[in-house]
Protein backbone atom coordinates (compact mmCIF):
# COMPACT_ATOMS: atom_id res chain seq x y z
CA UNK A 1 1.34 20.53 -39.30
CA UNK A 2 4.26 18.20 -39.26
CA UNK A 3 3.05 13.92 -38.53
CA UNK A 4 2.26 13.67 -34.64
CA UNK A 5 1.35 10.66 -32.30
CA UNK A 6 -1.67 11.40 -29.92
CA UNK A 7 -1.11 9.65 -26.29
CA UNK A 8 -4.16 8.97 -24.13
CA UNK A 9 -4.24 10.52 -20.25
CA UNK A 10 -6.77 9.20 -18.00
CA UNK A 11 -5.84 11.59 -15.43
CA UNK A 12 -6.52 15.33 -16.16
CA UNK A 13 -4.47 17.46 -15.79
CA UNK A 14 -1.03 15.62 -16.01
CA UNK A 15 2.62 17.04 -15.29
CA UNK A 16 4.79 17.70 -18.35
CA UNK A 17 7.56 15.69 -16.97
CA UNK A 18 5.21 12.59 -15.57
CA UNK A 19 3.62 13.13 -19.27
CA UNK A 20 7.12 12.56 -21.43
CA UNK A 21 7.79 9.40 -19.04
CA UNK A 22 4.76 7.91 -20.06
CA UNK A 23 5.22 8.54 -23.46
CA UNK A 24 8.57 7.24 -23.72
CA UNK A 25 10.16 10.16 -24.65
CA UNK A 26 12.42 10.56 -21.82
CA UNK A 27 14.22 7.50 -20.18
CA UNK A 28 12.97 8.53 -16.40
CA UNK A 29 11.51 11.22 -14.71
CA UNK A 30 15.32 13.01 -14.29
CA UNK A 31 15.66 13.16 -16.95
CA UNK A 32 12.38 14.97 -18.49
CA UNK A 33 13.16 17.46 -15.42
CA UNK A 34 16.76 18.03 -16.51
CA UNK A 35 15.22 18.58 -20.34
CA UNK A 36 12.37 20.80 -19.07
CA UNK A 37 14.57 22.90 -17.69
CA UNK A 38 17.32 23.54 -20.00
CA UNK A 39 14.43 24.90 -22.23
CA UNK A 40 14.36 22.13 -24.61
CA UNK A 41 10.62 20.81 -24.29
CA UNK A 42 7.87 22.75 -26.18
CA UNK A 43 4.14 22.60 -24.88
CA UNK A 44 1.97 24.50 -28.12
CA UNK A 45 4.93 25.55 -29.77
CA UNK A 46 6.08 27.48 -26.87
CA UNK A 47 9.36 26.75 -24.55
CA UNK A 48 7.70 25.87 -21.01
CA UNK A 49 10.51 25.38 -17.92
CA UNK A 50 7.87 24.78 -15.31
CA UNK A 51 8.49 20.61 -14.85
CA UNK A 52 5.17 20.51 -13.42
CA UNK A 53 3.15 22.28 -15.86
CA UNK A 54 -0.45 21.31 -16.17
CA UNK A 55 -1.08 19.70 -19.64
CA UNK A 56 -4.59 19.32 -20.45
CA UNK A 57 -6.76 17.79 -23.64
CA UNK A 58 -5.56 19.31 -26.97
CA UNK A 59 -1.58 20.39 -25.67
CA UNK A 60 1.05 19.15 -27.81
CA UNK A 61 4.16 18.45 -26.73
CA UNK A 62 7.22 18.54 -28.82
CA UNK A 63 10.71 17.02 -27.53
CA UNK A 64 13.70 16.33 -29.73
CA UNK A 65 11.48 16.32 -33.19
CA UNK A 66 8.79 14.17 -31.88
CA UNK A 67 5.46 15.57 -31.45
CA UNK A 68 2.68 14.25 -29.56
CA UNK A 69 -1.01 15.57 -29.06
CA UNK A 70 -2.76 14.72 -25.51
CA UNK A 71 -6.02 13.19 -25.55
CA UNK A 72 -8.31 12.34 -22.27
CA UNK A 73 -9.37 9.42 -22.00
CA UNK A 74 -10.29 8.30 -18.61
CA UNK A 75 -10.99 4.85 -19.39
CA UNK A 76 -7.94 3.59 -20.31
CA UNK A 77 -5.62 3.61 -17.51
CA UNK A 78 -1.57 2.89 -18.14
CA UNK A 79 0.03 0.17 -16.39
CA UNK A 80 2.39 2.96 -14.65
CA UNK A 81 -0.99 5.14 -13.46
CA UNK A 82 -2.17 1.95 -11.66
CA UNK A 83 0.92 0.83 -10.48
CA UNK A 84 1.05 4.20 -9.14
CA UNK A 85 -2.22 4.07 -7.54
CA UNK A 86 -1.54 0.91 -6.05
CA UNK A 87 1.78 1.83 -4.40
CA UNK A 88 -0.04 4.99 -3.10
CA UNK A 89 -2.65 2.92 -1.65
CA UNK A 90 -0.32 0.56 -0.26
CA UNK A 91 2.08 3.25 1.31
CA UNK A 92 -1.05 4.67 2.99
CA UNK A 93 -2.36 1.22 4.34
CA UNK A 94 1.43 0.97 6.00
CA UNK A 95 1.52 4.53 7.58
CA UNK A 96 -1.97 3.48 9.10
CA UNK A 97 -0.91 0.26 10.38
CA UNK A 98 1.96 1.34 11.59
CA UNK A 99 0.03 4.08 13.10
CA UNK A 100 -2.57 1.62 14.91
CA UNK A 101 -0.07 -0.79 15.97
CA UNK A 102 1.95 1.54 17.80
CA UNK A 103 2.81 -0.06 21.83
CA UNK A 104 1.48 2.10 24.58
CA UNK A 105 4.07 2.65 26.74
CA UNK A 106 2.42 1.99 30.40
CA UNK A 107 2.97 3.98 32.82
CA UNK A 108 5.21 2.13 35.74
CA UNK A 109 3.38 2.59 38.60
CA UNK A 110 6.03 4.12 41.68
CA UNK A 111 6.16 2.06 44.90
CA UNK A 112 7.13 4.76 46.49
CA UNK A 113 4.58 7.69 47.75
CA UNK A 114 5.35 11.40 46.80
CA UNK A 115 6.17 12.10 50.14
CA UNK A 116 9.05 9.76 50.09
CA UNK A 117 10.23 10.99 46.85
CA UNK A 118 10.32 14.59 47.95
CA UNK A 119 12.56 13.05 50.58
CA UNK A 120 14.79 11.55 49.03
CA UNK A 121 15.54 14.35 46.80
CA UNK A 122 16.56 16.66 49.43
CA UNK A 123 19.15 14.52 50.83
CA UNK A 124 22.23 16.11 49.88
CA UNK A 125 25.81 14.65 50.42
């Protein structure tokens, strides 16, 4: 077997395309889509399309000559896993403040009784 990196994922299983972002083999997520797709990403020396295939422990990934191996890890944690995390969490803390703070729209109370209402509306010019 040819010289290959191994790349630690604390998060099991991982997407192929979030996996070749982290490892710096693409330049952003569009790009390991577009590559994924057009067939030119192998996952155990197979061609895989799915973008979102589940790579585990032991996969390795080959993309333009470089070859990586996946290892778990789940204490070390990338800075763009808890940047990740964080931006989830804050996202969620928004939608539930925003949520919670939500006016109440009151109810204007009508001066007028139904009676007078019903009147009114049958008035026709």
């Amino acid at each position: 077997m040819s010289e290959h990196s191994i790349i630690d994922i604390c998060v099991e299983p991982i997407e192929l395309c979030k996996l070749l972002k982290i490892a710096n083999m693409v330049g952003g997520g569009g790009e390991a889509k577009t590559m994924i797709s057009e067939g030119k990403v192998l996952v155990n020396n197979e061609v895989v399309v799915q973008k979102r295939k589940k790579i585990r422990r032991g996969d390795v990934i080959e993309y333009k000559g470089e070859i990586i191996e996946v290892a778990y890890n789940p204490t070390k944690k990338s800075a763009e896993f808890i940047s990740t995390v964080v931006s989830a969490n804050k996202n969620s803390k928004k939608k539930k403040r925003a949520k919670s703070k939500a006016p109440a729209i009151p109810s204007k109370p009508s001066s007028k009784s139904s009676n007078e209402r019903s009147k009114v509306k049958s008035i026709s010019l």
